[in-house]
PDB file of N, CA and C in Angstrom:
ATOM      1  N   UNK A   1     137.434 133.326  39.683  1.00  0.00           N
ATOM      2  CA  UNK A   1     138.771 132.905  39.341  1.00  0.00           C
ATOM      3  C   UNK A   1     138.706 132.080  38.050  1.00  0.00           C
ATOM      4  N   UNK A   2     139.397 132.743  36.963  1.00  0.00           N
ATOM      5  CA  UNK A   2     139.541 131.689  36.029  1.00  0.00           C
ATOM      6  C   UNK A   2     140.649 130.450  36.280  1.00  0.00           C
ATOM      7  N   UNK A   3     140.343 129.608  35.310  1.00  0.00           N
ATOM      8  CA  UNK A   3     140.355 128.245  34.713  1.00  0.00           C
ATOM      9  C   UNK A   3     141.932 128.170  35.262  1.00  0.00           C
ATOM     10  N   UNK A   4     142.946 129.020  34.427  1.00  0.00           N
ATOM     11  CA  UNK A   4     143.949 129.467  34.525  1.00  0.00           C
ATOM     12  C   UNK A   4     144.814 130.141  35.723  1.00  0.00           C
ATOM     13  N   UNK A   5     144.256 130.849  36.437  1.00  0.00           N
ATOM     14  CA  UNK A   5     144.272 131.415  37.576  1.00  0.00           C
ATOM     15  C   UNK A   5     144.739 130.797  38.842  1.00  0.00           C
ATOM     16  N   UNK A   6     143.410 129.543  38.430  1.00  0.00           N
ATOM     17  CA  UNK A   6     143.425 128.045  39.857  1.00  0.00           C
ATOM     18  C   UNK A   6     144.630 127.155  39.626  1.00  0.00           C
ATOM     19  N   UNK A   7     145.429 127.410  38.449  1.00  0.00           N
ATOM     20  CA  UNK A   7     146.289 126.633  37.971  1.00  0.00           C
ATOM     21  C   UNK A   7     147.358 126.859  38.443  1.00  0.00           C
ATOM     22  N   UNK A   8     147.789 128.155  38.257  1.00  0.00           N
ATOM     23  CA  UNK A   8     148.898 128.711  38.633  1.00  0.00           C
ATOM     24  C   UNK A   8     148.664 128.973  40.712  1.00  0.00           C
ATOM     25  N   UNK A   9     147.732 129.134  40.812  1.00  0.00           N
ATOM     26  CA  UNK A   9     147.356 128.706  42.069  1.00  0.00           C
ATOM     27  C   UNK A   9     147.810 127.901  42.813  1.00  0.00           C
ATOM     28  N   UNK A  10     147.441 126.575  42.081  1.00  0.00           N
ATOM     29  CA  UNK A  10     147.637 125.237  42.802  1.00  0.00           C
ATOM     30  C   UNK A  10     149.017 124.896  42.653  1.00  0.00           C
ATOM     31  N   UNK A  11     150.047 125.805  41.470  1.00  0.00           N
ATOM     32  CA  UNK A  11     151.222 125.634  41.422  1.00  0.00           C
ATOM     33  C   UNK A  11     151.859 126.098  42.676  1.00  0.00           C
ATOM     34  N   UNK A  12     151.726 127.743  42.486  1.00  0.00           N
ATOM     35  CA  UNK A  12     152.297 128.052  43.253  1.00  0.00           C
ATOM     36  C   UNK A  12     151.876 127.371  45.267  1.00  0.00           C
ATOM     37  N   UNK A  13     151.045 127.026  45.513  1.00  0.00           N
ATOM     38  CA  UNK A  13     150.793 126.300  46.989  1.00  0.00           C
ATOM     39  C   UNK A  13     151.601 124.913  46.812  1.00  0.00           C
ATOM     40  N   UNK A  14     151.628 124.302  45.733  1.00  0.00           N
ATOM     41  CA  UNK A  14     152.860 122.888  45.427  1.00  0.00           C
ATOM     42  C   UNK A  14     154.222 123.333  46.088  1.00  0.00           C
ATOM     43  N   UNK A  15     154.667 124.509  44.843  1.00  0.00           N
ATOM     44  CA  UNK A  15     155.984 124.918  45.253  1.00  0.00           C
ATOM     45  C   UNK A  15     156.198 125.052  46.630  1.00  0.00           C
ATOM     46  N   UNK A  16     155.251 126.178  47.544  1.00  0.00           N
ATOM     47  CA  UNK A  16     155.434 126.556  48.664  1.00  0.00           C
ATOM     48  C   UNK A  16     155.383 125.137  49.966  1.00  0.00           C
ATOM     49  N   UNK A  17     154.798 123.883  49.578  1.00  0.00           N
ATOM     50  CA  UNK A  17     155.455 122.839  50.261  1.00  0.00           C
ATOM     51  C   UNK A  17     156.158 121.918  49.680  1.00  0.00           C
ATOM     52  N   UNK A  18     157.062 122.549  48.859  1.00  0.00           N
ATOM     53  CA  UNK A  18     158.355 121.965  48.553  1.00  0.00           C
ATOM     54  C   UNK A  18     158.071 120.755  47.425  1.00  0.00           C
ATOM     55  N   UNK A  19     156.774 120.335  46.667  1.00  0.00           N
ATOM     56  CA  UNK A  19     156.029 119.579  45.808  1.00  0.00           C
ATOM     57  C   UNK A  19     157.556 119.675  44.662  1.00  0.00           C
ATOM     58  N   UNK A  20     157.895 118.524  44.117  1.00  0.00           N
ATOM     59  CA  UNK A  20     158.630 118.432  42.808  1.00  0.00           C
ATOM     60  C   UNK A  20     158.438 118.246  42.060  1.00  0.00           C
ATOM     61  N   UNK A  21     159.314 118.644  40.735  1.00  0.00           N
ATOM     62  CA  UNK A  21     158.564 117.713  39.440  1.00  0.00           C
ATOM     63  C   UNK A  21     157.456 118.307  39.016  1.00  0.00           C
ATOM     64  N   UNK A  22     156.637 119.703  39.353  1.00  0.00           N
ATOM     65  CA  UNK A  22     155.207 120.073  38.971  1.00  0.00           C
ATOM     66  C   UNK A  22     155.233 120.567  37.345  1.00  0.00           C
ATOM     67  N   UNK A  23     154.745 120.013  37.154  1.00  0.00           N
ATOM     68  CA  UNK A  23     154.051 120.092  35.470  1.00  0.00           C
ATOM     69  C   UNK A  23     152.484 120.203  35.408  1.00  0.00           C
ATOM     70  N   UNK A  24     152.135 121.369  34.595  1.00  0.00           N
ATOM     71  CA  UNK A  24     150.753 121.124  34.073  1.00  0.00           C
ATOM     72  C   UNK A  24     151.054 121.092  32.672  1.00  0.00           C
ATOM     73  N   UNK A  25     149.593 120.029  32.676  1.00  0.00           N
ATOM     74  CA  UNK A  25     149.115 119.502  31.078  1.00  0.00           C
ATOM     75  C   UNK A  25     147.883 120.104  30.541  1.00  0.00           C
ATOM     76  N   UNK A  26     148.006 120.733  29.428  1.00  0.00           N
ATOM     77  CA  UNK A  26     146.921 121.070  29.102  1.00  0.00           C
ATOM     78  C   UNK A  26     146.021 120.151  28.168  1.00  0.00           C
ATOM     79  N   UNK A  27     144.901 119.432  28.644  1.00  0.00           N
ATOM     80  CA  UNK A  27     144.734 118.608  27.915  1.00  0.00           C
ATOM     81  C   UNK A  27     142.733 118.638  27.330  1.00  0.00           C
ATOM     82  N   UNK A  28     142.512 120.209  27.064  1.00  0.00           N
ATOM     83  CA  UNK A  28     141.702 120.565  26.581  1.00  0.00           C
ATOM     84  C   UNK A  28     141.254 120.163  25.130  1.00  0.00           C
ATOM     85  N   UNK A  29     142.070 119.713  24.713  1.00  0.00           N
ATOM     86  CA  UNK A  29     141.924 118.936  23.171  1.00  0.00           C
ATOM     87  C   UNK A  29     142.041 117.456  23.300  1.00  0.00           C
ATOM     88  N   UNK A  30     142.230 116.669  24.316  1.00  0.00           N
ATOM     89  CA  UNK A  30     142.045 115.374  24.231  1.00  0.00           C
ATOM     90  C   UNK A  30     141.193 114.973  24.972  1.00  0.00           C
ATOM     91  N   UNK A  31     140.281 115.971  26.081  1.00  0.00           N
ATOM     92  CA  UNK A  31     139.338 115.051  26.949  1.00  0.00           C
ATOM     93  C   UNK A  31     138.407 115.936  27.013  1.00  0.00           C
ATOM     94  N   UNK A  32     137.458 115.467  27.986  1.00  0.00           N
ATOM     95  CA  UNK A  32     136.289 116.562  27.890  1.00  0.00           C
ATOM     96  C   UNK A  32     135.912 116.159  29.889  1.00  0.00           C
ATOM     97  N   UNK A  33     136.756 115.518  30.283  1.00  0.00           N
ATOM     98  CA  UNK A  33     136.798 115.081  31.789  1.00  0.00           C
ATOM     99  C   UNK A  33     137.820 116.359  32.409  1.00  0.00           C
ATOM    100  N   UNK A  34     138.103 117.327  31.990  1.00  0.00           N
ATOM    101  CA  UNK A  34     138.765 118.371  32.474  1.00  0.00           C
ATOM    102  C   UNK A  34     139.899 119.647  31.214  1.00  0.00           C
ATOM    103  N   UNK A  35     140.614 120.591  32.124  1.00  0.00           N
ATOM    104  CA  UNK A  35     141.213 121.120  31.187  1.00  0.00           C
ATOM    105  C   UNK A  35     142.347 121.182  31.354  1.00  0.00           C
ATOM    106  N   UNK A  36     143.217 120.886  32.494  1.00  0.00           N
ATOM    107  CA  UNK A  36     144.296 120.715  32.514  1.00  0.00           C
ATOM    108  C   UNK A  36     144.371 119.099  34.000  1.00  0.00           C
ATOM    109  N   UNK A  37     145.894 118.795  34.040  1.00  0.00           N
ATOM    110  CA  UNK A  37     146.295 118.330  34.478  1.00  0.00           C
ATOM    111  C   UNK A  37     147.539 118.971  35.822  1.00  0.00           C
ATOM    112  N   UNK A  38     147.566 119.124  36.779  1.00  0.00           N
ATOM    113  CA  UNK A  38     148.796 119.231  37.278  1.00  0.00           C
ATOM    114  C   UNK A  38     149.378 118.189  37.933  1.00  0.00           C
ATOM    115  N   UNK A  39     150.614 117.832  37.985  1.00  0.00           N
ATOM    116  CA  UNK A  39     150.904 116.591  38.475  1.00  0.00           C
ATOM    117  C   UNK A  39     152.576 117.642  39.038  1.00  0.00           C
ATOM    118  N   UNK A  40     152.448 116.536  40.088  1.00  0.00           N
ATOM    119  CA  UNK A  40     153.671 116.817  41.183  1.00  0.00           C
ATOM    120  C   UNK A  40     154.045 115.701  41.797  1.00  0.00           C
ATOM    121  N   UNK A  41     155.026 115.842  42.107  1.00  0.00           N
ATOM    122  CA  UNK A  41     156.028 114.562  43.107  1.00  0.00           C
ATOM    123  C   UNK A  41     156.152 115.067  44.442  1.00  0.00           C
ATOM    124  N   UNK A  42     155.614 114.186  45.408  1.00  0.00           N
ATOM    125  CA  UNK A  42     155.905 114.043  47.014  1.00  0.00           C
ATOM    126  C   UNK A  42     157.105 113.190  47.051  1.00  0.00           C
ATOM    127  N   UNK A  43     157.993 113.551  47.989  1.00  0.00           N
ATOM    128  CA  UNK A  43     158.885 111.952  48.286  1.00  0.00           C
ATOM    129  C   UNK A  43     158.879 111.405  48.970  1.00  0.00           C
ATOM    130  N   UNK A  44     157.504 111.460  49.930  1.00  0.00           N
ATOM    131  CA  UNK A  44     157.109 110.680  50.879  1.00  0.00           C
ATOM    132  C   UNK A  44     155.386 110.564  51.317  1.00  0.00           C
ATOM    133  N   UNK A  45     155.027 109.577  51.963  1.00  0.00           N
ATOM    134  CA  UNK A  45     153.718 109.359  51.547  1.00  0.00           C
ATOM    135  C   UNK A  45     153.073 110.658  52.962  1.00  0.00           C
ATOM    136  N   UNK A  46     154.106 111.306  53.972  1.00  0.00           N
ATOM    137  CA  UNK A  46     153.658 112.433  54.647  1.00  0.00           C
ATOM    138  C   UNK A  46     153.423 113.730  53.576  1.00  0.00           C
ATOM    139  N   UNK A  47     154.606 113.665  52.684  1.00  0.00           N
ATOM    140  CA  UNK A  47     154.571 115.202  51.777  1.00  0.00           C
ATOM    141  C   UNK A  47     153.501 115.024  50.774  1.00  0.00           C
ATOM    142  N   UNK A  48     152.890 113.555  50.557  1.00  0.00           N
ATOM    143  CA  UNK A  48     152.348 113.406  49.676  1.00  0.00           C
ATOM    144  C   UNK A  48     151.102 114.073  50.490  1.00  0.00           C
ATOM    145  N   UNK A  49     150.609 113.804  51.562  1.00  0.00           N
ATOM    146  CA  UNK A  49     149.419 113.697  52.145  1.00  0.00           C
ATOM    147  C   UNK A  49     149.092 115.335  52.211  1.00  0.00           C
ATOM    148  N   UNK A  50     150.417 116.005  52.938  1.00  0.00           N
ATOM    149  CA  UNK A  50     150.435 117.324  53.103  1.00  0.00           C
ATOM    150  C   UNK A  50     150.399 118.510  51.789  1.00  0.00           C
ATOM    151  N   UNK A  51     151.026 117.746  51.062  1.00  0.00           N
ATOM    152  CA  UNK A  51     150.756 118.598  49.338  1.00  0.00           C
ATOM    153  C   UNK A  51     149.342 118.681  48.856  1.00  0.00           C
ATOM    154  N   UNK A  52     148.525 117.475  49.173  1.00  0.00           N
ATOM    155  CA  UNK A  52     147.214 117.587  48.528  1.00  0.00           C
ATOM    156  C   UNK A  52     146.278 118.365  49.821  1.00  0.00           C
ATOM    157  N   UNK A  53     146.996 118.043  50.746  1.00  0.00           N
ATOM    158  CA  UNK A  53     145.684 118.598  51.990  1.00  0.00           C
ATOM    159  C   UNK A  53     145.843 120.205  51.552  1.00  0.00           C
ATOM    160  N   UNK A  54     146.960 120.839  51.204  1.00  0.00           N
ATOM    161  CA  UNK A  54     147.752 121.937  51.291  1.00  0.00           C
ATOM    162  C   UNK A  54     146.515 122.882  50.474  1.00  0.00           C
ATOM    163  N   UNK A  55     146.854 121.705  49.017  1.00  0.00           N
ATOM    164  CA  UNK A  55     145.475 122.532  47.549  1.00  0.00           C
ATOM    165  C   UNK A  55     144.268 122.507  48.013  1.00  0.00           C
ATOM    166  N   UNK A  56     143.998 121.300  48.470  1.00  0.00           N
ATOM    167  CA  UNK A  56     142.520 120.991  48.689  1.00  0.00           C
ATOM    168  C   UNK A  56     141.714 122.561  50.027  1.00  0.00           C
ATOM    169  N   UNK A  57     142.592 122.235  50.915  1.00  0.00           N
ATOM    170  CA  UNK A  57     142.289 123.579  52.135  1.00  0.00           C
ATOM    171  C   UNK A  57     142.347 125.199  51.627  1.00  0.00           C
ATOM    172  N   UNK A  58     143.548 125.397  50.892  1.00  0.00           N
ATOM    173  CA  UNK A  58     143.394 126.896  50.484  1.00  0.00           C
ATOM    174  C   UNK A  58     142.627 127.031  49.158  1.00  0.00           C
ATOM    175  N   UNK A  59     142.283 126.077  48.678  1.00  0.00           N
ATOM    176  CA  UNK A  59     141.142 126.564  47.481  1.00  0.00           C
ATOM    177  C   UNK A  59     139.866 126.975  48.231  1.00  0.00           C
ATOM    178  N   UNK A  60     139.574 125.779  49.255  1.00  0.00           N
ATOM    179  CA  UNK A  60     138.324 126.122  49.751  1.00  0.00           C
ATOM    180  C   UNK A  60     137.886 127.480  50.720  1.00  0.00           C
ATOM    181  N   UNK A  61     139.341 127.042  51.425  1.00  0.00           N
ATOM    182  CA  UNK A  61     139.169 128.719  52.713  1.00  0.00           C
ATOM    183  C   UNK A  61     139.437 130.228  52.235  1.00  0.00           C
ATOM    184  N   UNK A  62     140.492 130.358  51.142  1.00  0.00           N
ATOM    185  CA  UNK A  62     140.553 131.392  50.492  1.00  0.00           C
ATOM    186  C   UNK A  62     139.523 131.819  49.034  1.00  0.00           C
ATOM    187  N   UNK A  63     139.216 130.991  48.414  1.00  0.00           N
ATOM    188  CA  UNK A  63     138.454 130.916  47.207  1.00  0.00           C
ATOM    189  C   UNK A  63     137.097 130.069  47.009  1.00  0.00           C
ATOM    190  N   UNK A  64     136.953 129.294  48.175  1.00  0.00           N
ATOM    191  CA  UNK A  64     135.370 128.959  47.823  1.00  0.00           C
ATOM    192  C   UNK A  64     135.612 127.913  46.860  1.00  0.00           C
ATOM    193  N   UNK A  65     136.659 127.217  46.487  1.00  0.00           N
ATOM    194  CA  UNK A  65     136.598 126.129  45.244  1.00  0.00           C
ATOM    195  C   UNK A  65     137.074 124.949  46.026  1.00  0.00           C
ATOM    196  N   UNK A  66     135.621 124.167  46.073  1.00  0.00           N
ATOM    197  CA  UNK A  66     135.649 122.803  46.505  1.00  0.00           C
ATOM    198  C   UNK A  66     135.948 121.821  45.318  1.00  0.00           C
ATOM    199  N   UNK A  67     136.589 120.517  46.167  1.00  0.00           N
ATOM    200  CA  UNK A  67     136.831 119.692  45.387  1.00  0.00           C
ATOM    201  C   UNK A  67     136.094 118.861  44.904  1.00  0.00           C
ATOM    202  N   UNK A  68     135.617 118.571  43.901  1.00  0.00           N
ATOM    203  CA  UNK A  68     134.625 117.719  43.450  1.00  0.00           C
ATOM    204  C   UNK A  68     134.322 116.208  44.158  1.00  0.00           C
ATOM    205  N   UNK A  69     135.908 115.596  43.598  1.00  0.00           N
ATOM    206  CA  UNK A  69     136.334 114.596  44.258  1.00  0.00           C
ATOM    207  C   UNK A  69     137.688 114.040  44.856  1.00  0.00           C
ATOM    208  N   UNK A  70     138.140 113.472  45.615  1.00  0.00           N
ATOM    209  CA  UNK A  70     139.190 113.158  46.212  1.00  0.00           C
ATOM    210  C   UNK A  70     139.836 111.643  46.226  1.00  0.00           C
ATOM    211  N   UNK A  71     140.369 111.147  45.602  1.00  0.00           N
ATOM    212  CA  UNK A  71     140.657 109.526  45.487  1.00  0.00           C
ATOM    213  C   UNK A  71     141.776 109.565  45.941  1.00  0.00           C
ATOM    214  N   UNK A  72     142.693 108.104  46.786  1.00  0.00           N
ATOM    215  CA  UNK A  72     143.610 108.086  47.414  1.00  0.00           C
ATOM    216  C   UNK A  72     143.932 108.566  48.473  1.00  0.00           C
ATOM    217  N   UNK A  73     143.622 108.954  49.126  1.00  0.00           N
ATOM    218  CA  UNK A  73     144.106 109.225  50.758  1.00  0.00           C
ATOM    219  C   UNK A  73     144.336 108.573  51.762  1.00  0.00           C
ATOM    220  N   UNK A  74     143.687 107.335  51.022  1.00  0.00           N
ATOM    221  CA  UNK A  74     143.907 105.803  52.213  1.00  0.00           C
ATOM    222  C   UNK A  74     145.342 104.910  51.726  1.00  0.00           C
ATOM    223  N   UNK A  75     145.887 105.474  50.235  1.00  0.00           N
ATOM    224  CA  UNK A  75     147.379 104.868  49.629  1.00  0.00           C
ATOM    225  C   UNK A  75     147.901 105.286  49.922  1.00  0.00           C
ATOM    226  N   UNK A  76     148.213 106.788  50.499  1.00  0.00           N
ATOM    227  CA  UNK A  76     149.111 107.553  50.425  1.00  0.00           C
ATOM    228  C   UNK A  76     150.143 107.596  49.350  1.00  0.00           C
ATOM    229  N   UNK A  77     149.672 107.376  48.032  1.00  0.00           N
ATOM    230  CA  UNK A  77     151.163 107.258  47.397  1.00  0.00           C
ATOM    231  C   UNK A  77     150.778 107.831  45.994  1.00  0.00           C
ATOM    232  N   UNK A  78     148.940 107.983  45.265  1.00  0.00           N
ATOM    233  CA  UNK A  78     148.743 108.738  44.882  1.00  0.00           C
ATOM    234  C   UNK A  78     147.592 109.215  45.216  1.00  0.00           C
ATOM    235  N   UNK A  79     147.389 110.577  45.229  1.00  0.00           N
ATOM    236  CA  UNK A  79     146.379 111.217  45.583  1.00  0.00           C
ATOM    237  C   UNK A  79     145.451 112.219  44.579  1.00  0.00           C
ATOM    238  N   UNK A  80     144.583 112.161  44.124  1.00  0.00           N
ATOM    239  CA  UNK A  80     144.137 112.644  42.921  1.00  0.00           C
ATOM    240  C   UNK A  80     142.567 113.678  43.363  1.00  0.00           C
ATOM    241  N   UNK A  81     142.849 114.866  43.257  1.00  0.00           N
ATOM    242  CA  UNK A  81     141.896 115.924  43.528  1.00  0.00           C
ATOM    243  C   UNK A  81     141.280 116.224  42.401  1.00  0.00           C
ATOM    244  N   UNK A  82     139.730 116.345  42.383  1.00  0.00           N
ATOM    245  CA  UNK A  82     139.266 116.733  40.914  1.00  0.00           C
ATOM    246  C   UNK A  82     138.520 117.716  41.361  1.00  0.00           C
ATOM    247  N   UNK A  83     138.605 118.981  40.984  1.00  0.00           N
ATOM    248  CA  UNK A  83     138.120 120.561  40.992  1.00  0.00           C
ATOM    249  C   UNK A  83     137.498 120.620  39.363  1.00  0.00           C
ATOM    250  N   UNK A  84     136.653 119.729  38.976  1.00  0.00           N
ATOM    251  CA  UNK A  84     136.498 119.594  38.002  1.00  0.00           C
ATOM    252  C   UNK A  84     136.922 120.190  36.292  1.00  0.00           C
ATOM    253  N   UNK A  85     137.317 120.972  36.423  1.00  0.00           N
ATOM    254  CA  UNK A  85     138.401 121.869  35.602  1.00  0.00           C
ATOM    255  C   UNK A  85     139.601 121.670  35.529  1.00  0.00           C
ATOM    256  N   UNK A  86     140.438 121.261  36.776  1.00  0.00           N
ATOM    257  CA  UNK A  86     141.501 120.921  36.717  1.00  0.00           C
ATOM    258  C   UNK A  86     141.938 119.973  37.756  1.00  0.00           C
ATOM    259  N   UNK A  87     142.401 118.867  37.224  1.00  0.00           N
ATOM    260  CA  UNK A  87     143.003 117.812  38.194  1.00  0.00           C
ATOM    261  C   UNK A  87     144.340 117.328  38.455  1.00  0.00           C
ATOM    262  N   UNK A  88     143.877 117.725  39.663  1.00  0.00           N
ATOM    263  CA  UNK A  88     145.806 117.620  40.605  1.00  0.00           C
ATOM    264  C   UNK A  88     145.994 116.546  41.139  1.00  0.00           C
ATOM    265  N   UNK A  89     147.173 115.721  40.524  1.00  0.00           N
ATOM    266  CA  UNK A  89     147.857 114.353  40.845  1.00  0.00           C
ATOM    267  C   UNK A  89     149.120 114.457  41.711  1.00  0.00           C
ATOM    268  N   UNK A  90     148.923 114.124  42.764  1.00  0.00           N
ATOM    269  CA  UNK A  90     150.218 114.703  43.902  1.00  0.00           C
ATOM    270  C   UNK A  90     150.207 112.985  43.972  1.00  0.00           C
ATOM    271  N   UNK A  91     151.707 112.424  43.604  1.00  0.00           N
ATOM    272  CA  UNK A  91     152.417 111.246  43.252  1.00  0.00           C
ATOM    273  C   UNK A  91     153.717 111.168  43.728  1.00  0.00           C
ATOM    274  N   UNK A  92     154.208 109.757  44.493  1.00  0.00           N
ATOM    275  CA  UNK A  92     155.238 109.294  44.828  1.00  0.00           C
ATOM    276  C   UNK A  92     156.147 108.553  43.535  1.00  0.00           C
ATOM    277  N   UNK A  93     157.288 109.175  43.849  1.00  0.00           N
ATOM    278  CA  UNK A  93     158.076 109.041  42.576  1.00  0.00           C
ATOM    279  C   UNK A  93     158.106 107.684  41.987  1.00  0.00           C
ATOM    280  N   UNK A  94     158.052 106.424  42.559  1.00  0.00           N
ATOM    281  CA  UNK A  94     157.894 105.228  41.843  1.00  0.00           C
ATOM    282  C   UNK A  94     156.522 105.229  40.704  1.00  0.00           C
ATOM    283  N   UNK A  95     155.558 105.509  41.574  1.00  0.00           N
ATOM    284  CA  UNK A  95     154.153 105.469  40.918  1.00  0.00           C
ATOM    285  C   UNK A  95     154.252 106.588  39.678  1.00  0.00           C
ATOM    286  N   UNK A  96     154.645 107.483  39.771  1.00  0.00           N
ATOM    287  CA  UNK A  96     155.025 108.595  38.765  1.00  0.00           C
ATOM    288  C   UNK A  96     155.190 108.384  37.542  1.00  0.00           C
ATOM    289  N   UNK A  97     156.590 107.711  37.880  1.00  0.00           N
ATOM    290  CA  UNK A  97     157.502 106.562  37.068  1.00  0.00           C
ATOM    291  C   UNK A  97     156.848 105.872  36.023  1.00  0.00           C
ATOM    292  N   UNK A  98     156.210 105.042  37.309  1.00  0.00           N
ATOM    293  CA  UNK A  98     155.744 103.513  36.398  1.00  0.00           C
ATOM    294  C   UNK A  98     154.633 104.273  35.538  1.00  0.00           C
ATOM    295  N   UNK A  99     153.263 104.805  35.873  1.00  0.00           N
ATOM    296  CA  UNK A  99     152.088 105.924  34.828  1.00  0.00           C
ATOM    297  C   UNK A  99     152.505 106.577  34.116  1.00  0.00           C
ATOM    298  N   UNK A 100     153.172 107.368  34.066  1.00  0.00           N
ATOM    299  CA  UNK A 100     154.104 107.972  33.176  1.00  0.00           C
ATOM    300  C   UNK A 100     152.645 109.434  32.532  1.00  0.00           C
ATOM    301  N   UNK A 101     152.146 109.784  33.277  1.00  0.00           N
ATOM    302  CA  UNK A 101     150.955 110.307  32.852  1.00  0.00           C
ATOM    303  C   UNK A 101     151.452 111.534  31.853  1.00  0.00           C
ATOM    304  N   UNK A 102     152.594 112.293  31.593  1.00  0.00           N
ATOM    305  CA  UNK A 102     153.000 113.120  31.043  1.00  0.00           C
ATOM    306  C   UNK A 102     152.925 112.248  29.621  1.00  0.00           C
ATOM    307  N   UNK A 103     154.003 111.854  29.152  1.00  0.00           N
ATOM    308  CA  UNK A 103     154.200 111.308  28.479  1.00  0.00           C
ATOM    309  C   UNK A 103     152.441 110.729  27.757  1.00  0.00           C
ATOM    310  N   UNK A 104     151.648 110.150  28.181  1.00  0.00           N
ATOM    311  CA  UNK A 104     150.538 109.940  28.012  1.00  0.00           C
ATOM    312  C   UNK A 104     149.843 110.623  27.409  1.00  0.00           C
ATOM    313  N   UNK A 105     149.475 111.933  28.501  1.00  0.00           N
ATOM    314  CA  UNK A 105     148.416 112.770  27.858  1.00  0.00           C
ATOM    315  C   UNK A 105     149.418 114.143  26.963  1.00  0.00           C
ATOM    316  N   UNK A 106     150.669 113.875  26.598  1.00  0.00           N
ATOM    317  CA  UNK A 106     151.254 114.770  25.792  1.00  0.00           C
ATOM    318  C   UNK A 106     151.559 114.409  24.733  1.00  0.00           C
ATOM    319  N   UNK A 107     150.691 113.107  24.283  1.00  0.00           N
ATOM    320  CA  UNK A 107     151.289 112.472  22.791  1.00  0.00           C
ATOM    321  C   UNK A 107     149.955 112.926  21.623  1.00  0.00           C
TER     322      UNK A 107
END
């Protein structure tokens, strides 16, 4: 599976539990810690929990792509999956807000 592939991947499994707000960043020219970004909004720290369990489970059971690493699961409010290629930020809309990670890595 390419790079690209897992992207639209992890989109489409967002959408299918109702994930908002999903944006990917491509941020292959500013870092060398990955190649894109996807970031999504939970509006609750259950959808939050269930959005990331959602990516994290069908990468592995359908595709064999484990997650490198997993931070947040004990906040529930952001949860940050690193598939080392691409890292998925499943975020409660305050925290969203206040990081502003778009804005960030799109300047």
């Amino acid at each position: 599976m390419t790079t690209e592939e897992m992207v639209t991947k992890i989109v489409d499994i967002l959408e299918s539990k109702k994930g908002s707000a999903i944006e990917v960043i491509d941020v292959r020219e500013k870092t060398a810690m990955a190649d894109y970004f996807v970031i999504c909004t939970g509006n609750s720290t259950t959808q939050i929990k269930a959005l990331a369990e959602e990516v994290e489970v069908l990468l592995k059971n359908e595709d064999e792509i484990f997650a490198d690493h997993v931070e947040g699961r004990s906040g529930d409010k952001w949860i940050l999956i690193d598939f080392r290629d691409v890292v998925v930020h499943v975020m409660h809309p305050e925290l969203r807000a206040n990081y502003d990670l778009e804005s960030l890595w799109n300047k």
